[in-house]
C-alpha atoms as a PDB file:
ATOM      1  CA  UNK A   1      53.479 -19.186   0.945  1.00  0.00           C
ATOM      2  CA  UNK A   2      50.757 -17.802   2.549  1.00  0.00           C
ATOM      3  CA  UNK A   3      50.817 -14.721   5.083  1.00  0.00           C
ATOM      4  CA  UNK A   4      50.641 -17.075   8.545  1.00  0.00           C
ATOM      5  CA  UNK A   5      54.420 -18.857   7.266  1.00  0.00           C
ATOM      6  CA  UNK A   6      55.753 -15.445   6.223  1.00  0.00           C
ATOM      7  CA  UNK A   7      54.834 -14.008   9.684  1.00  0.00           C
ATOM      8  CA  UNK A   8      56.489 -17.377  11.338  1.00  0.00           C
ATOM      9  CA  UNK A   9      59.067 -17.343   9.376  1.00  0.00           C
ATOM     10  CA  UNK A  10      59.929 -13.666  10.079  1.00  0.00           C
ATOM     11  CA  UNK A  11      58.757 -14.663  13.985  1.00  0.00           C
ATOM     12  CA  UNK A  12      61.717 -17.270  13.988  1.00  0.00           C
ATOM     13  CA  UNK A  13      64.238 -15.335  12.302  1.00  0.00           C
ATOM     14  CA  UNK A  14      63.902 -12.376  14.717  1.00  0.00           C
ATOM     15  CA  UNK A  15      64.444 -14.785  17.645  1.00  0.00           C
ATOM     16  CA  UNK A  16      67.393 -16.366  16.566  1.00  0.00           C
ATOM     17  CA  UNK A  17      68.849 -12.386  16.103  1.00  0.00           C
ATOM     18  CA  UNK A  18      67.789 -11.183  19.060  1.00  0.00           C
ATOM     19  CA  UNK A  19      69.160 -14.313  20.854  1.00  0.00           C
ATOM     20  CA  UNK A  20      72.784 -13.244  19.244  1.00  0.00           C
ATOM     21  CA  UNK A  21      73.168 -10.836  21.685  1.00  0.00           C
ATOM     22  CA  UNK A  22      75.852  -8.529  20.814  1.00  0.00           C
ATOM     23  CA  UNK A  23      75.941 -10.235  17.390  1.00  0.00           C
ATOM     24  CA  UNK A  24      72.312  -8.967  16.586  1.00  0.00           C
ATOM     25  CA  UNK A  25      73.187  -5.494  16.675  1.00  0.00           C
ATOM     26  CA  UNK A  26      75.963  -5.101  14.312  1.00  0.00           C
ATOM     27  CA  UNK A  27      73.438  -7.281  11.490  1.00  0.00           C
ATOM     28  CA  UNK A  28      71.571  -4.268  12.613  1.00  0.00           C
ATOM     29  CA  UNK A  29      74.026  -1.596  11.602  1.00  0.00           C
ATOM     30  CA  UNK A  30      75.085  -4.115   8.318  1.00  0.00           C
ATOM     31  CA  UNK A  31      71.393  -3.893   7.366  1.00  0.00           C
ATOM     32  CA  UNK A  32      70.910  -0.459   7.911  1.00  0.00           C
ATOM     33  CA  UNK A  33      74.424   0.720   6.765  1.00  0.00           C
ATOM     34  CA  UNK A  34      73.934   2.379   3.211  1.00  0.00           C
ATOM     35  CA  UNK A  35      70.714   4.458   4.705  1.00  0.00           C
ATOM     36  CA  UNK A  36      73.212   5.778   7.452  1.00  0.00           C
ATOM     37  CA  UNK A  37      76.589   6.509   5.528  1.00  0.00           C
ATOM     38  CA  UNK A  38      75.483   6.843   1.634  1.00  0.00           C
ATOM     39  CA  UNK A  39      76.059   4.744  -1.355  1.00  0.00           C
ATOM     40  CA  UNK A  40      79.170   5.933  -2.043  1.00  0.00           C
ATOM     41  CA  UNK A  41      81.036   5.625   1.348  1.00  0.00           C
ATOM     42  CA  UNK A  42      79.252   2.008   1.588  1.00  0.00           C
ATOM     43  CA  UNK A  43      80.779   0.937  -1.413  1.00  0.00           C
ATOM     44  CA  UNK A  44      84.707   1.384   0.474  1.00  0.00           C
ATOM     45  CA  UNK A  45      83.803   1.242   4.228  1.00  0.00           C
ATOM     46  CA  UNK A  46      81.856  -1.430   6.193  1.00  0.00           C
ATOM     47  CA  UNK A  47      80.729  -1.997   9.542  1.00  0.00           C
ATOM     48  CA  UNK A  48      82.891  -5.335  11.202  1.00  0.00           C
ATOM     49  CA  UNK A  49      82.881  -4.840  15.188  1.00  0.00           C
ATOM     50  CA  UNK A  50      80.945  -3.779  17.815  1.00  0.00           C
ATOM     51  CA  UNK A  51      82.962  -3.440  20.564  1.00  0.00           C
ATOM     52  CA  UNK A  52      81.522  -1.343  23.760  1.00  0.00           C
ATOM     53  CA  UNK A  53      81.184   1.553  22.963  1.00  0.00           C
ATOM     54  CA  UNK A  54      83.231   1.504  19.859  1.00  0.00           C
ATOM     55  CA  UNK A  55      82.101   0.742  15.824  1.00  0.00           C
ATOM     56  CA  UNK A  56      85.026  -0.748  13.732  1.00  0.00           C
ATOM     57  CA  UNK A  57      84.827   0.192  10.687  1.00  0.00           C
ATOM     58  CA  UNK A  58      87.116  -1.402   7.797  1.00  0.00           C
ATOM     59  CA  UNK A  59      87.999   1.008   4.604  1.00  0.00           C
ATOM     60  CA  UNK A  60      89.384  -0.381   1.278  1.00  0.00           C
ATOM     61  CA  UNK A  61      91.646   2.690   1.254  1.00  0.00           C
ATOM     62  CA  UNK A  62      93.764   5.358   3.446  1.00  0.00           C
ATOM     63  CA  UNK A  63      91.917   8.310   2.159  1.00  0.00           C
ATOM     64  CA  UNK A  64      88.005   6.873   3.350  1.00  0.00           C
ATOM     65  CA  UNK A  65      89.893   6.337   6.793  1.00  0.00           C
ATOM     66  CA  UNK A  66      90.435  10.018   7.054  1.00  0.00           C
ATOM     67  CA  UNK A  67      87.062  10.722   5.478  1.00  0.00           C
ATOM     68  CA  UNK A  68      85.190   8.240   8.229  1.00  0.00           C
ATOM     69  CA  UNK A  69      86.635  10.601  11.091  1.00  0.00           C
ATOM     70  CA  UNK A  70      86.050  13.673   9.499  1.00  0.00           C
ATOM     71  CA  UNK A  71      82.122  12.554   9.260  1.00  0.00           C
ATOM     72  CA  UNK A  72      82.175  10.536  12.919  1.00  0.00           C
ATOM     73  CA  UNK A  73      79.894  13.299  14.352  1.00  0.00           C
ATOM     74  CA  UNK A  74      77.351  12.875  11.925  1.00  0.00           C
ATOM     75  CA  UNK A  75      77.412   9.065  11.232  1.00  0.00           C
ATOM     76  CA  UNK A  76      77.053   8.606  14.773  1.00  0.00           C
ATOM     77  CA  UNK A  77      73.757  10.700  15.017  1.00  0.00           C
ATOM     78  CA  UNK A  78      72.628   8.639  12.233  1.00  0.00           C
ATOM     79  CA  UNK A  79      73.343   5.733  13.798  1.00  0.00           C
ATOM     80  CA  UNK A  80      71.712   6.990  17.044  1.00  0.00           C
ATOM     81  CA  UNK A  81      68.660   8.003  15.169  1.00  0.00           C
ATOM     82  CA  UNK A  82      68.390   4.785  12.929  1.00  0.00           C
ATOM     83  CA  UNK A  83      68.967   2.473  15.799  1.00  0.00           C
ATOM     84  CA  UNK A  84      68.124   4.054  19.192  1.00  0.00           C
ATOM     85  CA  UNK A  85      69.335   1.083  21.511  1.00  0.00           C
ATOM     86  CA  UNK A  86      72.660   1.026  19.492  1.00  0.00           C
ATOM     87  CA  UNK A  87      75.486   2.709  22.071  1.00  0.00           C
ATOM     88  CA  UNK A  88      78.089   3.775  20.090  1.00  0.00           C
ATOM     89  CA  UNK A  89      80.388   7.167  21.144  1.00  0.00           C
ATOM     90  CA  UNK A  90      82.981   6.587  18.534  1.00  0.00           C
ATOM     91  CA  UNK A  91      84.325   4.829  15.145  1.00  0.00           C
ATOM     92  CA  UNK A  92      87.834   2.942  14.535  1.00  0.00           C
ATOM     93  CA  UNK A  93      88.748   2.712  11.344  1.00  0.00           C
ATOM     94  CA  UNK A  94      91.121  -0.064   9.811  1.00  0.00           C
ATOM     95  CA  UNK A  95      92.271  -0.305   6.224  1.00  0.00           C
ATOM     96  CA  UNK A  96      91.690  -3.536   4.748  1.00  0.00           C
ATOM     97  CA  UNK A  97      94.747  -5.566   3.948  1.00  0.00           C
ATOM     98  CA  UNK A  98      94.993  -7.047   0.222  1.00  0.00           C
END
């Protein structure tokens, strides 16, 4: 493929995000999610909702719950700083249910 498709190609695929709306900005966080809350975390919590104001954030266990709160401060500067148009002012947590 040569440079011109990659650039359409990339063209088309940021349209069809952006038109998403809402949608496009929690791909935003997905992508973005290990820079902002670490490997580890990422491995048992992921981003599922954007909701307002709020992040929903699903754990895989009880104890990363408490964990994601205890951190909320800082993993919503990082989220500020990583993506600037994101509003967010606070995380809810859910445990995942087997």
């Amino acid at each position: 493929m040569n440079n011109e498709h990659v650039r359409n190609i990339s063209d088309s695929i940021k349209r069809v995000i952006d038109g998403l709306g809402p949608k496009s900005e929690i791909l935003e966080v997905h992508s973005h999610w290990e820079e902002i809350v670490g490997l580890t975390i990422a491995e048992h919590c992921s981003p599922k909702k954007l909701e307002k104001n709020s992040l929903l954030v699903e754990v895989d266990h009880p104890g990363w719950s408490t964990e994601i709160k205890y951190l909320e401060s800082d993993l919503l500067n990082r989220l500020r700083q990583k993506i600037p148009e994101l509003e967010v002012s606070e995380i809810k947590v859910r445990v995942k249910s087997k």
